[in-house]
Protein backbone atom coordinates (compact mmCIF):
# COMPACT_ATOMS: atom_id res chain seq x y z
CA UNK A 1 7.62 3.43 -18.52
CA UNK A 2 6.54 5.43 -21.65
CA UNK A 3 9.80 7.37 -21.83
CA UNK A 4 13.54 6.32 -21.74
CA UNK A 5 14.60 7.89 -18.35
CA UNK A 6 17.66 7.54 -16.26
CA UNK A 7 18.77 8.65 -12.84
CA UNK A 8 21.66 7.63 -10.69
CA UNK A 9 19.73 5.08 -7.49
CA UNK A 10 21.09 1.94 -6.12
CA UNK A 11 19.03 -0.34 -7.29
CA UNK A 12 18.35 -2.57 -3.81
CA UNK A 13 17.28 0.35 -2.07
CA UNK A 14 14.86 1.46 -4.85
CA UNK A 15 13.43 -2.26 -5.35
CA UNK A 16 12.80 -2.25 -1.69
CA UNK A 17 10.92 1.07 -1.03
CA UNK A 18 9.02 0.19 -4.47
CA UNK A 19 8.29 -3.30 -3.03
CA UNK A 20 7.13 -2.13 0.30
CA UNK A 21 4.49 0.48 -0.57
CA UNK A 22 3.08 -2.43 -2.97
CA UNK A 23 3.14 -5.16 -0.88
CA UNK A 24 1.25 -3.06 1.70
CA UNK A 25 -1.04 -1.85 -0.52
CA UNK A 26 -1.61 -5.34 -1.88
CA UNK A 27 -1.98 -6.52 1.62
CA UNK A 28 -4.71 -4.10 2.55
CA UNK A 29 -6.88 -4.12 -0.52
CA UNK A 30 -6.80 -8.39 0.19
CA UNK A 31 -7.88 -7.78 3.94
CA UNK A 32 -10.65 -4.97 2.88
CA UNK A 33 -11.98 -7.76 0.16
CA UNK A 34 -11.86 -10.45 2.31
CA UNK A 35 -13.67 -8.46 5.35
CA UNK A 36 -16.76 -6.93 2.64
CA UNK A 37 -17.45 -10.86 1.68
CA UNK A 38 -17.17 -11.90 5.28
CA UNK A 39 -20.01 -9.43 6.19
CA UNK A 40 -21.99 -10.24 2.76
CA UNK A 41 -21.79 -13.83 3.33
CA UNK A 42 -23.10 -12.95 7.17
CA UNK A 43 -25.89 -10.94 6.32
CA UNK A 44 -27.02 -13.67 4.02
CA UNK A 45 -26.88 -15.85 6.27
CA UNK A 46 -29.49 -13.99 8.61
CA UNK A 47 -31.41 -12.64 5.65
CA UNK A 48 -32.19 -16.61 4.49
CA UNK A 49 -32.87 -17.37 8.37
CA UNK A 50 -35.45 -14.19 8.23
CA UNK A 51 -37.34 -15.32 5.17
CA UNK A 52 -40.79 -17.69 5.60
CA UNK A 53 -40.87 -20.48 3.52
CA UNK A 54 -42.08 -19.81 -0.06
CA UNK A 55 -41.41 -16.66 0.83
CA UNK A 56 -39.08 -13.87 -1.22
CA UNK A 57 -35.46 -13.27 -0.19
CA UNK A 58 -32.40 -10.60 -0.30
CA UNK A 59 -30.62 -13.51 -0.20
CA UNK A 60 -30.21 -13.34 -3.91
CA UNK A 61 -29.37 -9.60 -3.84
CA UNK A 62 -26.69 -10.60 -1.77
CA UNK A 63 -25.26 -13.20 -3.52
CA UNK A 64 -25.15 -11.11 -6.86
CA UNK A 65 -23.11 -8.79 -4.41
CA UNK A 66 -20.56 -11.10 -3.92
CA UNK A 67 -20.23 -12.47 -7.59
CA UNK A 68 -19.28 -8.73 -7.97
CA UNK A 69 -17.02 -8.22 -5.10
CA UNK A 70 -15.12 -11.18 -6.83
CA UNK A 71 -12.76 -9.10 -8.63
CA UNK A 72 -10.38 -6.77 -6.33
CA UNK A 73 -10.57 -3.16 -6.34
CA UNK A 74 -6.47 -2.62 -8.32
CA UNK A 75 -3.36 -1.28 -6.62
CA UNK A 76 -2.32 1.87 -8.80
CA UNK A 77 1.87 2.46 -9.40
CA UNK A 78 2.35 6.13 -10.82
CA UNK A 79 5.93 6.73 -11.55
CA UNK A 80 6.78 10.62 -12.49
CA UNK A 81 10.28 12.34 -13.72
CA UNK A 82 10.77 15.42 -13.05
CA UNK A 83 14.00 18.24 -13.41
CA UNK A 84 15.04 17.54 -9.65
CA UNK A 85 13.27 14.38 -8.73
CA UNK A 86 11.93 11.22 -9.53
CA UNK A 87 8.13 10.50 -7.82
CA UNK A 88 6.44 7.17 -7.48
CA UNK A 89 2.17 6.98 -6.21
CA UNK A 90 0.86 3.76 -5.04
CA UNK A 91 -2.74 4.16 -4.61
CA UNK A 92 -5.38 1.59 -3.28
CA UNK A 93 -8.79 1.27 -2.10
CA UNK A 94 -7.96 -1.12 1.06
CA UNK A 95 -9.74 0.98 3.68
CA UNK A 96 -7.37 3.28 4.55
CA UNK A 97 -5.23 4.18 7.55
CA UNK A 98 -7.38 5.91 10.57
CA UNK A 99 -5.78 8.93 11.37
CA UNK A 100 -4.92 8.38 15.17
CA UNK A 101 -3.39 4.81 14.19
CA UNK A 102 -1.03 6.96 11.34
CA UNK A 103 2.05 7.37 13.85
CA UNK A 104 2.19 3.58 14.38
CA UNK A 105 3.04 3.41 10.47
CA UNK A 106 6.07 4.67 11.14
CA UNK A 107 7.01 2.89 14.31
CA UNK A 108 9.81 0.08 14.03
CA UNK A 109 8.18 -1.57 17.49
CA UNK A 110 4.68 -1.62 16.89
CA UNK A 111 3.51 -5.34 15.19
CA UNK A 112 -0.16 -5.75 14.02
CA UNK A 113 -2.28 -8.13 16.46
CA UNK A 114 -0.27 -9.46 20.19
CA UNK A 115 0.26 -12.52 18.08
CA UNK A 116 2.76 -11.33 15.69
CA UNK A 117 3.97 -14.62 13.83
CA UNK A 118 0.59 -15.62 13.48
CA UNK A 119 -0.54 -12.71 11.62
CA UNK A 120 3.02 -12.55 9.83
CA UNK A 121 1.80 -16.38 8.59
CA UNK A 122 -1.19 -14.64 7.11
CA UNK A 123 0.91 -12.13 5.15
CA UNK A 124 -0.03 -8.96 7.49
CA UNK A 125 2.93 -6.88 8.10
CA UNK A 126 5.26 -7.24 10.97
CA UNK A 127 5.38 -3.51 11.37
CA UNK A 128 8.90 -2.50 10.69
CA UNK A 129 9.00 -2.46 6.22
CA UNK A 130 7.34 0.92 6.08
CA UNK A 131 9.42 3.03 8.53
CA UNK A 132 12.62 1.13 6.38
CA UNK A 133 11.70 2.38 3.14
CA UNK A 134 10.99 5.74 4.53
CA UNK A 135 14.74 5.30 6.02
CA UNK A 136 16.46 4.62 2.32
CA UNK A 137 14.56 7.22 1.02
CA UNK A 138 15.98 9.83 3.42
CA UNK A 139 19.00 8.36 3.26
CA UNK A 140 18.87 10.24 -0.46
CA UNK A 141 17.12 13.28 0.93
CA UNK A 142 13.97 11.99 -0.24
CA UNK A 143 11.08 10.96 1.85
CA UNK A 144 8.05 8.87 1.94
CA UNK A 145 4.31 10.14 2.77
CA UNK A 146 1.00 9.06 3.24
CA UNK A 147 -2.08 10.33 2.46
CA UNK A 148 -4.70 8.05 3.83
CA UNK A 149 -8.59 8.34 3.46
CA UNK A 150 -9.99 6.11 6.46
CA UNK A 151 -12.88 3.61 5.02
CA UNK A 152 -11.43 4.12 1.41
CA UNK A 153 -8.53 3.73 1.15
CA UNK A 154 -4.51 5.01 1.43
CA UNK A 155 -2.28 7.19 -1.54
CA UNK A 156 2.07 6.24 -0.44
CA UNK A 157 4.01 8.94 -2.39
CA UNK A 158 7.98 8.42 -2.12
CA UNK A 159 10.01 11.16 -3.60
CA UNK A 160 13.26 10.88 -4.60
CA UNK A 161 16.52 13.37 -5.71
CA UNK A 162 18.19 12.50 -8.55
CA UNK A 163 21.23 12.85 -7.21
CA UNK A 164 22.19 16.07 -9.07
CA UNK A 165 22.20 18.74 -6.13
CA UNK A 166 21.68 17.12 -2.70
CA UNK A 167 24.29 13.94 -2.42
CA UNK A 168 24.81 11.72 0.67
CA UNK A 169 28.64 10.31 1.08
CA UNK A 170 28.88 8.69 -2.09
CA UNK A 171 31.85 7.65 -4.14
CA UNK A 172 32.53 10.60 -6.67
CA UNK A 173 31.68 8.38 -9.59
CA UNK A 174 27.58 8.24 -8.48
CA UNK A 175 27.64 12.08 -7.02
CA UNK A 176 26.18 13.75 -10.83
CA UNK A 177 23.33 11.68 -12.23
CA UNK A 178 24.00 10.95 -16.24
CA UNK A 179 20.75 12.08 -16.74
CA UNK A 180 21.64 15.56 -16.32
């Protein structure tokens, strides 16, 4: 951070909603990379089968494609501090989120593919990390959102009370945030 800021958070609770949204995001922009060279390295394939001998190809087109898809699109962390509350952006370009699979984000019950430890091996989500962090943040009467554009990619804000006005059941030594 550029500034010296403090609020009052417990620190677990922040670390996981922080390490959530960026594990997802992480997640997706890997499985969006790894489906463009799939399809590159297909259509190559059917380009060089197309091609007469001697004759010219995409084929290198293609492969100059893929030299350049080597390097992953980055997953963007924007914290902001304002008077009443403290607001973190994760944006990537992992495809996005279509809008009628949205609800499921927020489902505890709903797992990726029918074979969920298989696709937990592989690092995809098991489905239940998202609706969590969006639990802790409430618990602080903040919240988490997302703003997803489908074939691009997905903005996760989380917003968060410093503690100053709107207090949960906490001991009266954490109720006033020292940074006020």
């Amino acid at each position: 951070l550029l500034h010296d800021r403090s609020f009052t958070y417990v620190p677990i609770h922040l670390e996981f909603v922080c390490l959530e949204l960026l594990r997802n995001s992480c997640q997706a922009v890997a499985r969006s990379w790894r489906r463009r060279e799939n399809e590159l390295l297909l259509s190559a394939a059917h380009a060089s089968e197309a091609v007469p001998l001697g004759g010219s190809s995409s084929s290198s087109r293609i492969g100059s494609e893929c030299s350049r898809s080597e390097r992953l699109p980055p997953v963007r962390a924007i914290f902001a501090y304002g008077s009443e509350e403290v607001s973190l952006k994760v944006t990537d370009e992992g495809g996005g989120i279509r809008r009628s699979e949205l609800p499921q984000a927020w489902s505890y019950f709903d797992s990726p593919p029918s074979n969920a430890d298989e696709a937990f091996k592989r690092g995809e989500p098991k489905g239940s990390g998202l609706p969590l962090a969006r639990l802790h943040a409430r618990y602080y009467g903040g919240d988490v959102v997302l703003k997803s554009l489908e074939g691009f990619g997905t903005d996760a804000y989380v917003f968060l009370n410093r503690l100053g006005q709107s207090c949960e059941n906490l001991p009266p030594g954490v109720r006033v945030s020292p940074a006020q």
